[in-house]
C-alpha atoms as a PDB file:
ATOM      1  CA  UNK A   1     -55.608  99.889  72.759  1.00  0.00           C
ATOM      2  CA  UNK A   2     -52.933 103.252  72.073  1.00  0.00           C
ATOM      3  CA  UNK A   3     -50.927 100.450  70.431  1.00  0.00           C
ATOM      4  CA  UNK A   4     -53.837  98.675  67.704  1.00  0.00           C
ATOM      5  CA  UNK A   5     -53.609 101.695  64.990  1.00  0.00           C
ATOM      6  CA  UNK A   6     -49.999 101.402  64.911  1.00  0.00           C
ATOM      7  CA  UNK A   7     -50.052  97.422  64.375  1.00  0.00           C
ATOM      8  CA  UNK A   8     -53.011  98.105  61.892  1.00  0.00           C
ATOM      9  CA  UNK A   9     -50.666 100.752  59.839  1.00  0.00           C
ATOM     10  CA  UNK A  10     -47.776  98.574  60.174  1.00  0.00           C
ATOM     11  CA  UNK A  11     -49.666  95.883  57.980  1.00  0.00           C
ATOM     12  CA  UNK A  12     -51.154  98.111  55.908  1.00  0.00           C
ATOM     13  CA  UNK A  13     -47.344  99.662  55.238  1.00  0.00           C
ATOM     14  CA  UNK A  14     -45.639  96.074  54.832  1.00  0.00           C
ATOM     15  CA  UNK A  15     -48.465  95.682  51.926  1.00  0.00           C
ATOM     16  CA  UNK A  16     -47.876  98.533  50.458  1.00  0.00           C
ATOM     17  CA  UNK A  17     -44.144  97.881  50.392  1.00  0.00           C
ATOM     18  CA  UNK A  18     -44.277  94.811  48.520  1.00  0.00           C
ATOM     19  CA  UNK A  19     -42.966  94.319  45.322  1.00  0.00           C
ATOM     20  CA  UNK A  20     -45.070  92.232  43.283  1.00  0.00           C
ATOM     21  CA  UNK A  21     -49.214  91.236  44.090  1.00  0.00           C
ATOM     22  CA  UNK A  22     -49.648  87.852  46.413  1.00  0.00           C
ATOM     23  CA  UNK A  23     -51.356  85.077  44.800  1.00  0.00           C
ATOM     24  CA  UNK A  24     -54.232  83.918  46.348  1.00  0.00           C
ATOM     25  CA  UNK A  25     -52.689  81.211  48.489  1.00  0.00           C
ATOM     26  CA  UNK A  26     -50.354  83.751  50.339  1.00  0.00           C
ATOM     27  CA  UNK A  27     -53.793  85.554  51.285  1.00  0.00           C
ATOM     28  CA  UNK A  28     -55.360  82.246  52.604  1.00  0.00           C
ATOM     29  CA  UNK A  29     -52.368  80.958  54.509  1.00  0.00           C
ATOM     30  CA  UNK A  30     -52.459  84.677  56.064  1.00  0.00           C
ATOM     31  CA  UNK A  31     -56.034  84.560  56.986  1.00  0.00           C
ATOM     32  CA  UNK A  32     -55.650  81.207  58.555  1.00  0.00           C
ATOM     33  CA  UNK A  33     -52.050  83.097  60.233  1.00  0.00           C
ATOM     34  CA  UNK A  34     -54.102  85.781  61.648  1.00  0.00           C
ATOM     35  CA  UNK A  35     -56.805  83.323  63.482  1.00  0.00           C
ATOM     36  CA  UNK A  36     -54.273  81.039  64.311  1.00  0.00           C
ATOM     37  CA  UNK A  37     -52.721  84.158  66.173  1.00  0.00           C
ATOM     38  CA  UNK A  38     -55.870  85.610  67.460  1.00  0.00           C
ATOM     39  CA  UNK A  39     -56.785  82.651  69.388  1.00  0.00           C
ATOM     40  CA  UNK A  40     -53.028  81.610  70.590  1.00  0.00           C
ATOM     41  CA  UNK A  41     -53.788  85.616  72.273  1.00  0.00           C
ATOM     42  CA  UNK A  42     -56.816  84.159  74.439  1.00  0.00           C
ATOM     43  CA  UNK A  43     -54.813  80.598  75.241  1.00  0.00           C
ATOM     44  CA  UNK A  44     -50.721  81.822  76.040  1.00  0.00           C
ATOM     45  CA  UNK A  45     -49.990  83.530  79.383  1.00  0.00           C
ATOM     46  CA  UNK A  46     -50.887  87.088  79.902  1.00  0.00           C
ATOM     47  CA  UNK A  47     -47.720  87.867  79.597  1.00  0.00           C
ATOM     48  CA  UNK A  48     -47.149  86.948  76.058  1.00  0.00           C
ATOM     49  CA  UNK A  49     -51.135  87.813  74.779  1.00  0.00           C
ATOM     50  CA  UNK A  50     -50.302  90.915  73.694  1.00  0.00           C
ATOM     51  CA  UNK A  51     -47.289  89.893  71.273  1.00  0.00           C
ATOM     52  CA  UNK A  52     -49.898  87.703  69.870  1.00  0.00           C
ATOM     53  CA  UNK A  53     -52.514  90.162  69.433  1.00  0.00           C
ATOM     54  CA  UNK A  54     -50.586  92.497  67.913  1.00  0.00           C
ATOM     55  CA  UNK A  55     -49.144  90.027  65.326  1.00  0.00           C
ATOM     56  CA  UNK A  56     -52.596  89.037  64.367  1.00  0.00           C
ATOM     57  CA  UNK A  57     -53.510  93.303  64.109  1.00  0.00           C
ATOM     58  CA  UNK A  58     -50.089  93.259  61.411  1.00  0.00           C
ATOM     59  CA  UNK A  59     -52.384  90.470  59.522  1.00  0.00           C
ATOM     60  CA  UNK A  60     -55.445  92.424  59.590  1.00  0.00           C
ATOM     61  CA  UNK A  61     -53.935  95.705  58.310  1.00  0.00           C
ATOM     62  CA  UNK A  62     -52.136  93.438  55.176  1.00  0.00           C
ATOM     63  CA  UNK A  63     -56.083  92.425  55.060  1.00  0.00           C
ATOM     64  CA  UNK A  64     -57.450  95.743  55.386  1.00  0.00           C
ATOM     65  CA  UNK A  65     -55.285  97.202  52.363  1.00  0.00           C
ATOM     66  CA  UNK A  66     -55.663  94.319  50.237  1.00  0.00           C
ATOM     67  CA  UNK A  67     -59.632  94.605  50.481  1.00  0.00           C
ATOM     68  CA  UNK A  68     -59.282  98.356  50.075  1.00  0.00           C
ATOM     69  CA  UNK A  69     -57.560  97.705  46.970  1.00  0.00           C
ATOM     70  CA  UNK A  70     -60.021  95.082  45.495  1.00  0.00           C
ATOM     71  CA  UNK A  71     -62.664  97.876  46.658  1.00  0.00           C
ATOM     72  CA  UNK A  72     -61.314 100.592  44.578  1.00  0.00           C
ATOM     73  CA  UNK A  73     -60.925  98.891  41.325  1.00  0.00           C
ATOM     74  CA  UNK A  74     -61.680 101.029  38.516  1.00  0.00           C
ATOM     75  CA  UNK A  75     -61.356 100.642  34.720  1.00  0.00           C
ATOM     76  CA  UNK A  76     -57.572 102.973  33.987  1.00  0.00           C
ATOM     77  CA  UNK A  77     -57.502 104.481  30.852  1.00  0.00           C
ATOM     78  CA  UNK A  78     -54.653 103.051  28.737  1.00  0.00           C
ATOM     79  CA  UNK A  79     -54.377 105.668  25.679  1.00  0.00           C
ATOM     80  CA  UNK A  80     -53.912 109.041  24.522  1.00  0.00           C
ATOM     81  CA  UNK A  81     -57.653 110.650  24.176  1.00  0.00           C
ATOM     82  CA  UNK A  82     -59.378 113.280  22.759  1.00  0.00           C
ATOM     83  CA  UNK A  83     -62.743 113.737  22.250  1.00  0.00           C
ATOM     84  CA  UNK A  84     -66.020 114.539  24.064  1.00  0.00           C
ATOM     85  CA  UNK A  85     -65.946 114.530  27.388  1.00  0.00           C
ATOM     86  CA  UNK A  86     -69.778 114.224  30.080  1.00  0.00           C
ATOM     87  CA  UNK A  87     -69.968 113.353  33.232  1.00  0.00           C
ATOM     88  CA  UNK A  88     -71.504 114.723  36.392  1.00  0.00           C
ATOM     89  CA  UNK A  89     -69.734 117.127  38.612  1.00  0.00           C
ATOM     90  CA  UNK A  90     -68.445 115.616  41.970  1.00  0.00           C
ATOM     91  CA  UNK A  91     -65.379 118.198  42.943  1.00  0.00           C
ATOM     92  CA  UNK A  92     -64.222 121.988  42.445  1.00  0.00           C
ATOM     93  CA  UNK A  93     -60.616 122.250  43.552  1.00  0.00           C
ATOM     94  CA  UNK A  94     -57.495 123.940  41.595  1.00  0.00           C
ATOM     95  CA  UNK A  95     -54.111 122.502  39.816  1.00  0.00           C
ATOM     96  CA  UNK A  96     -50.872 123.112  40.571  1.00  0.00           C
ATOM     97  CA  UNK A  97     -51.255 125.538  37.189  1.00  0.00           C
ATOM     98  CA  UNK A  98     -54.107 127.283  39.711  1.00  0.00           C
ATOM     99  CA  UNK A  99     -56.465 126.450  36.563  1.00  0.00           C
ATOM    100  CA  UNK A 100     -59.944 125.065  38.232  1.00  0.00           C
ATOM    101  CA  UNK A 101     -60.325 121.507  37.991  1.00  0.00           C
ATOM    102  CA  UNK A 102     -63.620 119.261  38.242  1.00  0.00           C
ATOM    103  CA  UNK A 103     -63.544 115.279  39.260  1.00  0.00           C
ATOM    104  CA  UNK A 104     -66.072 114.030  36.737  1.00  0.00           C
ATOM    105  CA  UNK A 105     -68.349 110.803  37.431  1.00  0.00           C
ATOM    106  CA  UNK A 106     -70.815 108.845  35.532  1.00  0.00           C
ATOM    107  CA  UNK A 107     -68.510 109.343  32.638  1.00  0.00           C
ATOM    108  CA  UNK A 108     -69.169 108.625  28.948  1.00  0.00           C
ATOM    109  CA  UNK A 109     -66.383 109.010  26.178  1.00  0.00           C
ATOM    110  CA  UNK A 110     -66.947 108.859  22.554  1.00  0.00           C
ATOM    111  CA  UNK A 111     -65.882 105.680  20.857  1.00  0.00           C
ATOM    112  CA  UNK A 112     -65.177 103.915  24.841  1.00  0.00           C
ATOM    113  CA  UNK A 113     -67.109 101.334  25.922  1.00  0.00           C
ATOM    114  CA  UNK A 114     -68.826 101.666  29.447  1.00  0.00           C
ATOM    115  CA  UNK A 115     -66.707  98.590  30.295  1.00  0.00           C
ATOM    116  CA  UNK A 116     -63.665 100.519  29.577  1.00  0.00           C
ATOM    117  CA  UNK A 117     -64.400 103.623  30.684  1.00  0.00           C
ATOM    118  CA  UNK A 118     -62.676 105.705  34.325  1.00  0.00           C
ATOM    119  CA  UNK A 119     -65.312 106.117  36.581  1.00  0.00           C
ATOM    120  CA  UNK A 120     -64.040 109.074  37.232  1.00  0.00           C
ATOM    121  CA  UNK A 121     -62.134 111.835  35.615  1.00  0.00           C
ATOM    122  CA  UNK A 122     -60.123 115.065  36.599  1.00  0.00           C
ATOM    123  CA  UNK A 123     -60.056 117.723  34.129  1.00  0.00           C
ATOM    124  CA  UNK A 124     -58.305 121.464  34.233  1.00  0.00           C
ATOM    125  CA  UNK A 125     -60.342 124.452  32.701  1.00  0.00           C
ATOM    126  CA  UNK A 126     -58.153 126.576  30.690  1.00  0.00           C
ATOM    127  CA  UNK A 127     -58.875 129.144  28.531  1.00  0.00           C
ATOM    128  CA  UNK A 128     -61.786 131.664  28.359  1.00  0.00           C
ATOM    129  CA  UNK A 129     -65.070 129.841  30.241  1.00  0.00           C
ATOM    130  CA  UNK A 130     -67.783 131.955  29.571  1.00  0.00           C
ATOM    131  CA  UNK A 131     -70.055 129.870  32.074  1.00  0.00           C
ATOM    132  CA  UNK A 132     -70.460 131.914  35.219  1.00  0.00           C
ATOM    133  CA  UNK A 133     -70.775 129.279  37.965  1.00  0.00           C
ATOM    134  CA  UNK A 134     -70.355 125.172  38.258  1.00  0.00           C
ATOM    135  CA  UNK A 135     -72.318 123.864  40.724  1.00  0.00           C
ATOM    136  CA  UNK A 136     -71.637 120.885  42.433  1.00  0.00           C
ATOM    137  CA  UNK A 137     -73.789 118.175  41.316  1.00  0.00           C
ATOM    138  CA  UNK A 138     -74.114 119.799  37.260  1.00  0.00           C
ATOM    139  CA  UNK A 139     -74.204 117.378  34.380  1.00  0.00           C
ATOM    140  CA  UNK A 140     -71.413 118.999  32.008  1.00  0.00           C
ATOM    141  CA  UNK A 141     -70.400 118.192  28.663  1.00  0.00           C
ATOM    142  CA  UNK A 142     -66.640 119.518  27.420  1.00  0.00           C
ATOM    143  CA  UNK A 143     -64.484 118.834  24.648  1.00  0.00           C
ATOM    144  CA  UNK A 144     -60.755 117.614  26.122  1.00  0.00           C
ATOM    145  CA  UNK A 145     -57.487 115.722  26.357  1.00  0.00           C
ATOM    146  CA  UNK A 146     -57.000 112.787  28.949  1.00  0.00           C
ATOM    147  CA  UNK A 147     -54.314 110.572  29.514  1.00  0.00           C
ATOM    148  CA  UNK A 148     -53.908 107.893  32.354  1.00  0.00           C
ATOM    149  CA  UNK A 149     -52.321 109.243  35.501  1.00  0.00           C
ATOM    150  CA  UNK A 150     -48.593 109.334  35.594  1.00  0.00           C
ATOM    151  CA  UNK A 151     -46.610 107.195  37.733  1.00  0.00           C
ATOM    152  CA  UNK A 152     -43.162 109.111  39.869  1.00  0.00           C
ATOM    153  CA  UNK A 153     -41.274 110.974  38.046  1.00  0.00           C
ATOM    154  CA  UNK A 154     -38.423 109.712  40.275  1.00  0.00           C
ATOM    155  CA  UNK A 155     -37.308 106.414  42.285  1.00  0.00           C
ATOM    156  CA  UNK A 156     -39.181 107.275  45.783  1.00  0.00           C
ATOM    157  CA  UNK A 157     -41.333 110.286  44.480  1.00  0.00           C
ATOM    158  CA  UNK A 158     -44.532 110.788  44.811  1.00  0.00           C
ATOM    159  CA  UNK A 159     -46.483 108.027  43.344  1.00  0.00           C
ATOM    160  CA  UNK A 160     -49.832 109.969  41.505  1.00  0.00           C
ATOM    161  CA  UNK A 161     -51.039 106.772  39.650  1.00  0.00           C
ATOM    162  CA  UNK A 162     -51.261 105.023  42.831  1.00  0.00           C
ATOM    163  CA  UNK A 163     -53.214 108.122  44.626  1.00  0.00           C
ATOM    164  CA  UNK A 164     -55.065 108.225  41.483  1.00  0.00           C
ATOM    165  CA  UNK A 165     -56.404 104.684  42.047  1.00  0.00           C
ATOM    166  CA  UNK A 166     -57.668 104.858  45.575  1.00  0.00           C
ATOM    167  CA  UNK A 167     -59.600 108.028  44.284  1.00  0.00           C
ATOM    168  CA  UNK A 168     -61.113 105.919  41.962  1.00  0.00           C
ATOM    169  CA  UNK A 169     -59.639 108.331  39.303  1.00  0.00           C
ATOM    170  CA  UNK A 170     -58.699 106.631  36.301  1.00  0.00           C
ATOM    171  CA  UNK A 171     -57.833 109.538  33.731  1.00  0.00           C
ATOM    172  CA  UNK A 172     -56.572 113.133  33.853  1.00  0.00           C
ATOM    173  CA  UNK A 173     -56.321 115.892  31.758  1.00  0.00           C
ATOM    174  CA  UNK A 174     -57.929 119.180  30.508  1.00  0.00           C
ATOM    175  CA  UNK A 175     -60.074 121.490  28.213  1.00  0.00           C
ATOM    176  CA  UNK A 176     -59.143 124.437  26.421  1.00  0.00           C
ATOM    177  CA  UNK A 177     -63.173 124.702  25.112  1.00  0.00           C
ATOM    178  CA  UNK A 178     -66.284 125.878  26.925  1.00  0.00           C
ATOM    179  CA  UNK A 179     -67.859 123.495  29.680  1.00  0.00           C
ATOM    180  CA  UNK A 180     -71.334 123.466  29.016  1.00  0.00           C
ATOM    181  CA  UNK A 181     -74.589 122.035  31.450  1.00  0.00           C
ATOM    182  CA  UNK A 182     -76.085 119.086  30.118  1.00  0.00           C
ATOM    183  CA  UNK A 183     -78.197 119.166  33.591  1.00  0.00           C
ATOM    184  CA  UNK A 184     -79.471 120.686  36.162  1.00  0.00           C
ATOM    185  CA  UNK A 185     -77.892 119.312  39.648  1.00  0.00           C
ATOM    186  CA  UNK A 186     -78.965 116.023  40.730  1.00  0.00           C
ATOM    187  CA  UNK A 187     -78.374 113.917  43.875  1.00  0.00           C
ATOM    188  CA  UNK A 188     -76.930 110.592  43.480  1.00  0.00           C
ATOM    189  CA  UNK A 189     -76.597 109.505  47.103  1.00  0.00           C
ATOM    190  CA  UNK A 190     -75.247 110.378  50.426  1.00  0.00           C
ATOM    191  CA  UNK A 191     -71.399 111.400  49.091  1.00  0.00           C
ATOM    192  CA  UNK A 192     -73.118 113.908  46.930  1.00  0.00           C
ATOM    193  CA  UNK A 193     -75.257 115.988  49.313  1.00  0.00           C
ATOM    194  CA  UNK A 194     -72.483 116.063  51.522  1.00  0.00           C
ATOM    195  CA  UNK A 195     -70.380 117.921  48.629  1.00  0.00           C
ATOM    196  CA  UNK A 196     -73.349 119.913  47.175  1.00  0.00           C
ATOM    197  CA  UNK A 197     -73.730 121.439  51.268  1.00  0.00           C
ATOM    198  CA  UNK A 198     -69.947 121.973  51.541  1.00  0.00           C
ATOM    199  CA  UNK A 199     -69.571 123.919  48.247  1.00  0.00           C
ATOM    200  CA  UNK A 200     -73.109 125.812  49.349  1.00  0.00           C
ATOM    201  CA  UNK A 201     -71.452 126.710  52.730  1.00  0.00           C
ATOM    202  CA  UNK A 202     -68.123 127.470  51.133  1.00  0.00           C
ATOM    203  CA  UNK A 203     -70.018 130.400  48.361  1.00  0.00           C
ATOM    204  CA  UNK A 204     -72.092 131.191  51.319  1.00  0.00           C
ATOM    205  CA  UNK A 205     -68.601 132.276  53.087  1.00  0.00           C
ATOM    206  CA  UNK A 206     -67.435 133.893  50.133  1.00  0.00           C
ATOM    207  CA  UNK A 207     -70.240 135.904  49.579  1.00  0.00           C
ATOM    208  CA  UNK A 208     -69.910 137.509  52.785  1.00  0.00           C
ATOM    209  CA  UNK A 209     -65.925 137.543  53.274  1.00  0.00           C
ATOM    210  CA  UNK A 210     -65.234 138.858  49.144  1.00  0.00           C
ATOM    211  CA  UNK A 211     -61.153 138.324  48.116  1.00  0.00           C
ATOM    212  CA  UNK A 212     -58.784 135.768  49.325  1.00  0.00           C
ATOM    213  CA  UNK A 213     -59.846 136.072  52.600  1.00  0.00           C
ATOM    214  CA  UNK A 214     -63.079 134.244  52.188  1.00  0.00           C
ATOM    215  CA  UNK A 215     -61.281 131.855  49.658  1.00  0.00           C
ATOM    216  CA  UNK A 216     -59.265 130.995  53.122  1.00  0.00           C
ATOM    217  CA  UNK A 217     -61.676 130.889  55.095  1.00  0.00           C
ATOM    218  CA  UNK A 218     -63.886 128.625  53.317  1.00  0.00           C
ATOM    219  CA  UNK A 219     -60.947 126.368  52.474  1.00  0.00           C
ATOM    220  CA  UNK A 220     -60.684 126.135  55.854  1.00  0.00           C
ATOM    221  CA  UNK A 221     -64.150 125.417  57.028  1.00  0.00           C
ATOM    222  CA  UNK A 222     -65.019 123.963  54.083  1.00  0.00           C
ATOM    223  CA  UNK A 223     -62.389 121.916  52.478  1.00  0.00           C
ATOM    224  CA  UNK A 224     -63.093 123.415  49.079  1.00  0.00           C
ATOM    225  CA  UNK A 225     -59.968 125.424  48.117  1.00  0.00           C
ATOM    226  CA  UNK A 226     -61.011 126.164  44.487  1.00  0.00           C
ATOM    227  CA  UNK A 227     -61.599 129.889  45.081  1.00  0.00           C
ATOM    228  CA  UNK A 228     -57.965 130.708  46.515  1.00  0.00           C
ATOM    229  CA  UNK A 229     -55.215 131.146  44.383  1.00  0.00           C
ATOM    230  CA  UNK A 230     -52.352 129.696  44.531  1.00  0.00           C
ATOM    231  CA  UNK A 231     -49.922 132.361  45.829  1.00  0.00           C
ATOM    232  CA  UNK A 232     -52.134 131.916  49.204  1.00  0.00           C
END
């Protein structure tokens, strides 16, 4: 059983390591592959079963990423855009800049279609932003750039785009003008209580613990790091 994660992540690697997409007949001969291995693992010798099994966990990992993938589609934005920016307020963290940042969702963009249009967004707050408090779960309205995410900025580096995708991001940029509330908080759904209770535990902590202390400590306990600068 210690071994099954590692087989699992060893197909899920050898996906991501592939050059181009499989058609869909590479996926089907796989599929039939992975049964064909699964039940060799009940037939050969005891000795062999778990060479077999193991081969047919390497399958289901290529499987597992590949559905993954398929999961997280999500329209990318493929030009330059500025413009009007709503959407509803799903995460509080800071940029490398230490500017605070919101992930955006249930986005609408002047001029875009729905069709075309990220379901979600990440934009940095610059500037003065006379609003005191975002709360998690706000319908916000902003004028801003955005620009799809960049792929490395070097053979090997760090691949944002890609990291980008499975977030289901599919623009980022930022705002030098006010964010405004469209809306009062709403919950849409499990994944959003569970961040509007986070972010109410982590001002909870800061409240008590003022400074960079409490911005640790809530980052900590909380996950939400947006009140700690980035010298801590």
């Amino acid at each position: 059983m210690l071994w099954v994660p590692v087989c699992l992540g060893g197909g899920i690697g050898w996906y991501f390591s592939l050059a181009t997409e499989p058609d869909t007949s590479f996926w089907i001969s796989l599929c039939l592959a992975g049964l064909g291995l699964f039940v060799m693992s009940r037939l050969v010798p005891l000795s062999a079963a778990p060479l077999c099994m193991a081969a047919a966990l390497v399958v289901a990992g290529m499987g597992l990423a590949k559905a993954h993938t398929e999961w997280r589609s999500a329209p990318l934005l493929g030009f330059r855009y500025y413009g009007p920016i709503e959407g509803q307020v799903v995460g509080i963290d800071r940029s490398a800049s230490d500017a605070v940042r919101l992930t955006l969702e249930a986005v609408r963009l002047d001029g875009v279609t729905p069709a075309r249009t990220p379901l979600r967004v990440r934009v940095s707050l610059h500037g003065d932003q006379p609003l005191p408090a975002i709360l998690p779960g706000d319908h916000v309205m902003l004028t801003g750039h955005l620009s799809p995410p960049a792929g490395p900025a070097e053979p090997g580096g760090f691949d944002f785009q890609r990291h980008a995708y499975f977030l289901g991001i599919g623009a980022v940029g930022y705002t030098r003008t006010p964010v405004l509330r469209s809306a009062p908080p709403s919950v849409d759904g499990p994944g959003h209580w569970v961040f509007i209770q986070r972010m109410t535990m982590s001002a909870a902590i800061q409240r008590i613990l003022p400074g960079e202390t409490g911005a640790f400590a809530a980052a900590i306990l909380t996950g939400d790091r947006s009140g700690m600068g980035q010298g801590t």
